[in-house]
PDB file of N, CA and C in Angstrom:
ATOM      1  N   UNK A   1      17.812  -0.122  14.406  1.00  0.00           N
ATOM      2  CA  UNK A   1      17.201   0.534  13.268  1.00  0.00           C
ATOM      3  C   UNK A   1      16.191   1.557  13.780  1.00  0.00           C
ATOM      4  N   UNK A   2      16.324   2.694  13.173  1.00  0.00           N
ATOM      5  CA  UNK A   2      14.806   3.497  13.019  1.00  0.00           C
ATOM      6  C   UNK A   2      13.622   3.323  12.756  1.00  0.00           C
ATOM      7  N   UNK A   3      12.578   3.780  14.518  1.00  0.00           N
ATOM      8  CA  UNK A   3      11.572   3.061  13.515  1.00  0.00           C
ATOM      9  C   UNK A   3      10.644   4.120  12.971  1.00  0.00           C
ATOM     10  N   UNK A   4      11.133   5.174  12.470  1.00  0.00           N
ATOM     11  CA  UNK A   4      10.468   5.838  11.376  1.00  0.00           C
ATOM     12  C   UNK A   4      10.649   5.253   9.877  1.00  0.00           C
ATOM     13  N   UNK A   5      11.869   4.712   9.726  1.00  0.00           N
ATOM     14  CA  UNK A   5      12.503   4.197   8.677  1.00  0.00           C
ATOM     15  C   UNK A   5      12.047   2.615   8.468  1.00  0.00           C
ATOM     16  N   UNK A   6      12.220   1.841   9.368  1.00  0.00           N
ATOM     17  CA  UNK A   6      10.894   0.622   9.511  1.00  0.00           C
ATOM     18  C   UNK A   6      10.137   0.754   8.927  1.00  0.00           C
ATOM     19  N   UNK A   7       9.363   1.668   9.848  1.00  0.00           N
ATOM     20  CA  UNK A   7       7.582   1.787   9.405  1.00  0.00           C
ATOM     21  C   UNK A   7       7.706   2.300   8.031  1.00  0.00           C
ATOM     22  N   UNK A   8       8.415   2.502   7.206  1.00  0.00           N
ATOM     23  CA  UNK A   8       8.274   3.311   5.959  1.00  0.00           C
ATOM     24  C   UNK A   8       8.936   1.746   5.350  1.00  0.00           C
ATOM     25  N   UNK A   9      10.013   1.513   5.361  1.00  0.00           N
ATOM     26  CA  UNK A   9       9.821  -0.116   4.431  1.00  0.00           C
ATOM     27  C   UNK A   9       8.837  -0.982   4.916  1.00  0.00           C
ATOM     28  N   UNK A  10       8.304  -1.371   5.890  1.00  0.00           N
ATOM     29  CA  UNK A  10       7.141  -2.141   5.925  1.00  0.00           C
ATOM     30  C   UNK A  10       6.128  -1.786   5.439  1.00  0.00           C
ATOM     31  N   UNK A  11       5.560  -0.466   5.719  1.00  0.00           N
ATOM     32  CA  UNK A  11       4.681  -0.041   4.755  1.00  0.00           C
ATOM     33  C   UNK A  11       4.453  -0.261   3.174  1.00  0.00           C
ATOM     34  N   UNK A  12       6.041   0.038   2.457  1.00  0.00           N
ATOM     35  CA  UNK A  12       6.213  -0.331   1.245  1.00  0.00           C
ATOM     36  C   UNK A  12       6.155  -1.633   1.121  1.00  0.00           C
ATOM     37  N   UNK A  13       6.706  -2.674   1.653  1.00  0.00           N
ATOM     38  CA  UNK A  13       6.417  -4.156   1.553  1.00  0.00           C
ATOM     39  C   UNK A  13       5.555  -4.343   1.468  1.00  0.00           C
ATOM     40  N   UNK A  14       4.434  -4.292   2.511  1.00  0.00           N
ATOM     41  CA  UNK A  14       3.078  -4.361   2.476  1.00  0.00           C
ATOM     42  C   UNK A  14       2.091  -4.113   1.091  1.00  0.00           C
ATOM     43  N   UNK A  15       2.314  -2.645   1.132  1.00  0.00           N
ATOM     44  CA  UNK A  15       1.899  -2.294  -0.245  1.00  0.00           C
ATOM     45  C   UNK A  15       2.232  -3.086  -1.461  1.00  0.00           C
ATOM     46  N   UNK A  16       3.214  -3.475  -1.695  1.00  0.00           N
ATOM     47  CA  UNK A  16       3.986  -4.210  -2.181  1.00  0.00           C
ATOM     48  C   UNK A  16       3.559  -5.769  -2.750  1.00  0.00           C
ATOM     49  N   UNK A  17       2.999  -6.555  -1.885  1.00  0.00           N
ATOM     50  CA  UNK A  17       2.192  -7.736  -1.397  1.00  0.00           C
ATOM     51  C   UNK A  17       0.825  -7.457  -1.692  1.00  0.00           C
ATOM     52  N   UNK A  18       0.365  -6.250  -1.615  1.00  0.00           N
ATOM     53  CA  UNK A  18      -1.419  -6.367  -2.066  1.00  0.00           C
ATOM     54  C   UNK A  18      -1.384  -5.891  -3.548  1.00  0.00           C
ATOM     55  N   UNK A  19      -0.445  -5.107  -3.968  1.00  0.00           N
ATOM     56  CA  UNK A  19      -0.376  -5.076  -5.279  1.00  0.00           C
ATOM     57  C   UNK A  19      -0.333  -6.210  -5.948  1.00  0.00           C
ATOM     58  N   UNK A  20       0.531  -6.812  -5.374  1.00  0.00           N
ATOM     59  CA  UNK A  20       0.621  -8.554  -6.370  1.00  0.00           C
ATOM     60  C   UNK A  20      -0.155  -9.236  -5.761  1.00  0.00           C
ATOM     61  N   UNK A  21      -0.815  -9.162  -5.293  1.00  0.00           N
ATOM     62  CA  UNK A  21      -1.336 -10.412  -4.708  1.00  0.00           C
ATOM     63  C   UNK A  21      -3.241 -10.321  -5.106  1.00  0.00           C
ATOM     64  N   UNK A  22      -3.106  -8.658  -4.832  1.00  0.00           N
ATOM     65  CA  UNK A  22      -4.931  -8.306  -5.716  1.00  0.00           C
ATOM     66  C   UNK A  22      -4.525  -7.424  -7.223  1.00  0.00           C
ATOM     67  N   UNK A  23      -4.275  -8.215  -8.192  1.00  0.00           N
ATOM     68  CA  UNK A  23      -4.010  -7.375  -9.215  1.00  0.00           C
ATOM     69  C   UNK A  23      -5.328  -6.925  -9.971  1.00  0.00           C
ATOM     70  N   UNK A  24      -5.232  -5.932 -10.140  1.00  0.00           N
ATOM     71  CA  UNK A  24      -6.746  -5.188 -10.881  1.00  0.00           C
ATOM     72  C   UNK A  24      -6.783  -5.009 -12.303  1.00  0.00           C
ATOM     73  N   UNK A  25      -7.197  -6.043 -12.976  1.00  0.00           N
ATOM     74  CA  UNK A  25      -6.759  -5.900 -14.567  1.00  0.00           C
ATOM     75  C   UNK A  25      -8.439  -5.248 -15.250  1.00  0.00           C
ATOM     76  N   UNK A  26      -9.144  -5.468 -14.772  1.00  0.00           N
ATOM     77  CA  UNK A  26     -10.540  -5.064 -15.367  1.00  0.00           C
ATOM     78  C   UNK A  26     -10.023  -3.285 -15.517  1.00  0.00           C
ATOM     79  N   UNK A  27     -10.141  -3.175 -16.366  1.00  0.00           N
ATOM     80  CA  UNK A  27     -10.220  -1.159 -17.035  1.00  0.00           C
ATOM     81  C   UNK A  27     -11.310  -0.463 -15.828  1.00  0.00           C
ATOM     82  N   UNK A  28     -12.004  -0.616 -15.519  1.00  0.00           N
ATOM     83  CA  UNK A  28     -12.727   0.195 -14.427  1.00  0.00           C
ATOM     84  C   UNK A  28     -12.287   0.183 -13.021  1.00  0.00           C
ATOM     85  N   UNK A  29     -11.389  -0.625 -12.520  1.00  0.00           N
ATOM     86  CA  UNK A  29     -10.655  -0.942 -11.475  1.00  0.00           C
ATOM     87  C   UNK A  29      -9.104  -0.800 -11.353  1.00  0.00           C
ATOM     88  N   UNK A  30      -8.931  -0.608 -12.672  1.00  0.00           N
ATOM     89  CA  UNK A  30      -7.088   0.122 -12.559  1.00  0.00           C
ATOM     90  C   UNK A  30      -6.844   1.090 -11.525  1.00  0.00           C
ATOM     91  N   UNK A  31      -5.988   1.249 -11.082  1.00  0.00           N
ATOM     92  CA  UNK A  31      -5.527   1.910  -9.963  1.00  0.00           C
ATOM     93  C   UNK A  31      -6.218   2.479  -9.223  1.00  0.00           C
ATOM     94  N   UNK A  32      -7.395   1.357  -8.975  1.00  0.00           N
ATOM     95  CA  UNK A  32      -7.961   1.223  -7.580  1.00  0.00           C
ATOM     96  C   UNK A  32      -7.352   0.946  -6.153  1.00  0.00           C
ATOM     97  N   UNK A  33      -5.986  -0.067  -6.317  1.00  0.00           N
ATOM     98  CA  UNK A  33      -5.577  -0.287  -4.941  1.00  0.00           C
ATOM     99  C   UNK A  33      -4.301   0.807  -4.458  1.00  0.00           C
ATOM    100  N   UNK A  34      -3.812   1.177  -5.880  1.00  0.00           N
ATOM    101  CA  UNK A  34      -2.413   2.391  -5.700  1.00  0.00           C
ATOM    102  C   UNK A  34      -3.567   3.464  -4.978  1.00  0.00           C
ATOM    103  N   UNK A  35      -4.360   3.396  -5.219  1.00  0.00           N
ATOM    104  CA  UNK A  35      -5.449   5.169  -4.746  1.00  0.00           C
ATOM    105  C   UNK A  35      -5.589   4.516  -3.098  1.00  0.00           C
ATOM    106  N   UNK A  36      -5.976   3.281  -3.268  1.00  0.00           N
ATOM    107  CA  UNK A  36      -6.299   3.189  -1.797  1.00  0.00           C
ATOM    108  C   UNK A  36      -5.004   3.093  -0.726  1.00  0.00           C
ATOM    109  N   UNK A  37      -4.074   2.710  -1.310  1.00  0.00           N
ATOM    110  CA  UNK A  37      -2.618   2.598  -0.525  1.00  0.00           C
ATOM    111  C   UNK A  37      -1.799   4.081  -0.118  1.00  0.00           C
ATOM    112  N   UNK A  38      -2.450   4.471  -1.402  1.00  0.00           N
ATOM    113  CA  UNK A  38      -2.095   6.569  -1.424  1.00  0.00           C
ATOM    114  C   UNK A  38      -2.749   7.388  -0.555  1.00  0.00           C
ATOM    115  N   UNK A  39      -3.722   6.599  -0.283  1.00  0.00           N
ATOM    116  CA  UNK A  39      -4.541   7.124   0.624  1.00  0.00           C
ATOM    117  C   UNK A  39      -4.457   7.651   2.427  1.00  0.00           C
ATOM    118  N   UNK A  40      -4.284   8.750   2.837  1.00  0.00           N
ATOM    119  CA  UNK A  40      -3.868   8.303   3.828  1.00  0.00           C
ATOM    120  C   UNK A  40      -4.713   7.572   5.104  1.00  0.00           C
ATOM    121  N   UNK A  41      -4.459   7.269   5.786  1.00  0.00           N
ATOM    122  CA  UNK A  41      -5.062   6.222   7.088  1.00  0.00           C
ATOM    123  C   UNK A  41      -6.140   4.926   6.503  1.00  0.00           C
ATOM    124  N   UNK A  42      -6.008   4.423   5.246  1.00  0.00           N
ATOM    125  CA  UNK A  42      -6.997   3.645   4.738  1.00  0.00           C
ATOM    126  C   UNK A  42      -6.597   2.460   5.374  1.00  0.00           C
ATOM    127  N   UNK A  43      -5.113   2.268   4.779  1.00  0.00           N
ATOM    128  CA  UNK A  43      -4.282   1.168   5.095  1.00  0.00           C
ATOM    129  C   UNK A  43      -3.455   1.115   6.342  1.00  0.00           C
ATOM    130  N   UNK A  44      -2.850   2.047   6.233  1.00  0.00           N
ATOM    131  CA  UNK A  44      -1.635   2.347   7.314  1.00  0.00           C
ATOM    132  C   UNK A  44      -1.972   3.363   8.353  1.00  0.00           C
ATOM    133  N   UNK A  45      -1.427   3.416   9.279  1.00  0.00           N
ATOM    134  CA  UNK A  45      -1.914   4.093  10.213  1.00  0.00           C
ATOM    135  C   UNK A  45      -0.208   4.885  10.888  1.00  0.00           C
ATOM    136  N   UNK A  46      -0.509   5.955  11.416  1.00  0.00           N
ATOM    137  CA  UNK A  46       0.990   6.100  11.783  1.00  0.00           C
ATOM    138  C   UNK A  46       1.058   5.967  13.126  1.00  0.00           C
ATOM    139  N   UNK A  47       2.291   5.628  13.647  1.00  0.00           N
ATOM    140  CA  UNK A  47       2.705   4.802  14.364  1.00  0.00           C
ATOM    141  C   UNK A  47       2.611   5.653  15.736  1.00  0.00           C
TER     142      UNK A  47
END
């Protein structure tokens, strides 16, 4: 496998897993973790 193509589904998995796993239901914290995952180098780092 590619690991440009890897690192791009693991990434999404990942992301994937903190979405469900920290869900942000309070109205002042909505798409707090999509901004931080969008973010670049917050989370992920390239390879």
């Amino acid at each position: 496998m590619l690991p440009s193509i890897l690192a791009k589904q693991l990434e999404k998995g990942i992301g994937d897993y903190i979405e469900t796993t920290f869900p942000m239901t309070n109205e002042p914290f909505k798409g707090s973790v999509e901004k931080l995952l969008a973010t670049k180098d917050s989370v992920y780092h390239e390879p």
